[in-house]
Protein backbone atom coordinates (compact mmCIF):
# COMPACT_ATOMS: atom_id res chain seq x y z
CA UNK A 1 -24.16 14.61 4.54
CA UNK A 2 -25.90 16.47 1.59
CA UNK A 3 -24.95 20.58 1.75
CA UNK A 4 -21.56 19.93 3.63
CA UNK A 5 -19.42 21.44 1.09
CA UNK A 6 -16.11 20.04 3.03
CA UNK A 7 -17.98 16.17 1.54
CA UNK A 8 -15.36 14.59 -0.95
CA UNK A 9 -16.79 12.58 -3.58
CA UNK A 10 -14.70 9.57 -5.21
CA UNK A 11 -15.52 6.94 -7.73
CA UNK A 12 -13.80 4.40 -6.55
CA UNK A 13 -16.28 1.29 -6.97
CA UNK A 14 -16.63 3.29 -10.72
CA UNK A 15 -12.33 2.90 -11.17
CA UNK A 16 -12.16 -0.50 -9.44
CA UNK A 17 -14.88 -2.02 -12.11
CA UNK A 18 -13.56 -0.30 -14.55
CA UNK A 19 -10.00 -1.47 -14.01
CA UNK A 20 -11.29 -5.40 -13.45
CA UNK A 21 -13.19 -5.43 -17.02
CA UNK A 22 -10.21 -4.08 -18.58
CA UNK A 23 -7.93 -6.75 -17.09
CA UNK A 24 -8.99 -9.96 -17.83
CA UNK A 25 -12.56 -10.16 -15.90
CA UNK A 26 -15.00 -8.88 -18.45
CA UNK A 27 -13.20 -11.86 -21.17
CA UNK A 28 -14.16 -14.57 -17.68
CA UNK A 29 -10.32 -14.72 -17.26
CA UNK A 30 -9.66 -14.82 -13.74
CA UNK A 31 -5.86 -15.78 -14.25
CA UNK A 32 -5.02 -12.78 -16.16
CA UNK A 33 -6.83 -10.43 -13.74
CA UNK A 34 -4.58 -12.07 -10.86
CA UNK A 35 -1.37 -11.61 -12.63
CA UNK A 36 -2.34 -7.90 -13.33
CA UNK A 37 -2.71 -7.48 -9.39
CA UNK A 38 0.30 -9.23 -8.63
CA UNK A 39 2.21 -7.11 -11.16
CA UNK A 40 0.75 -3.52 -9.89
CA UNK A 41 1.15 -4.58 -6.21
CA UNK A 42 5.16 -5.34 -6.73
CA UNK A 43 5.12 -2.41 -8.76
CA UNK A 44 3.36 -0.84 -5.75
CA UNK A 45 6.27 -2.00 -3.34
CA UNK A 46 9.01 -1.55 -5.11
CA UNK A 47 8.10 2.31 -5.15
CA UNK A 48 7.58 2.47 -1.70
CA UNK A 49 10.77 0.67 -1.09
CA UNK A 50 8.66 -1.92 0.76
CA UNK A 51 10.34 -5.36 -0.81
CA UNK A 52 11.56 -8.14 1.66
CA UNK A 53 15.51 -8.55 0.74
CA UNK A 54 14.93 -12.08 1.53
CA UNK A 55 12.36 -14.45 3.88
CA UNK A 56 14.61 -15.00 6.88
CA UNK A 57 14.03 -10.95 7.72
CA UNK A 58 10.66 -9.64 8.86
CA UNK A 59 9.31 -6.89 6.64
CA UNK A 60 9.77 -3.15 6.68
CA UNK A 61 7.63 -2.22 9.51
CA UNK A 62 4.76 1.17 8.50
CA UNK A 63 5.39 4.05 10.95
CA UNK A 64 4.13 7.48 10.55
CA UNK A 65 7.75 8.75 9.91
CA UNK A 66 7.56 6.70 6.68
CA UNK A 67 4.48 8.11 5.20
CA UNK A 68 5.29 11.50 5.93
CA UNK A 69 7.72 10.97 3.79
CA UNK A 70 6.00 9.82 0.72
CA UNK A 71 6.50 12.28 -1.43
CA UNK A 72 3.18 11.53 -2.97
């Protein structure tokens, strides 16, 4: 909506592409990009506190108590 001032603007195509040819996909290195995901999303969980103890137990279910209480 152009002239709504309460309109938040965010690169985030810009930061995703950017991210992708620094990790491996700009070289044609598919591999390298997937281990860079798989890295940032366990870093990802282990902040949150979301990792799986072990694979008899169903995840940590997302409530809205939980994010409240990100601290982020």
């Amino acid at each position: 909506m152009p002239g709504d001032s309460s309109c938040l603007n965010l690169p985030i195509l810009q930061a995703i592409s950017e991210s992708r040819n620094a990790h491996g996909l700009r070289l044609q290195d598919p591999a390298r990009y997937n281990t860079y995901c798989a890295k940032r999303i366990l870093s990802l969980k282990k902040t949150l506190k979301f990792i799986q103890k072990n694979k008899k137990s169903p995840p940590k279910p997302v409530t809205a108590d939980l994010v409240a209480q990100d601290a982020r």
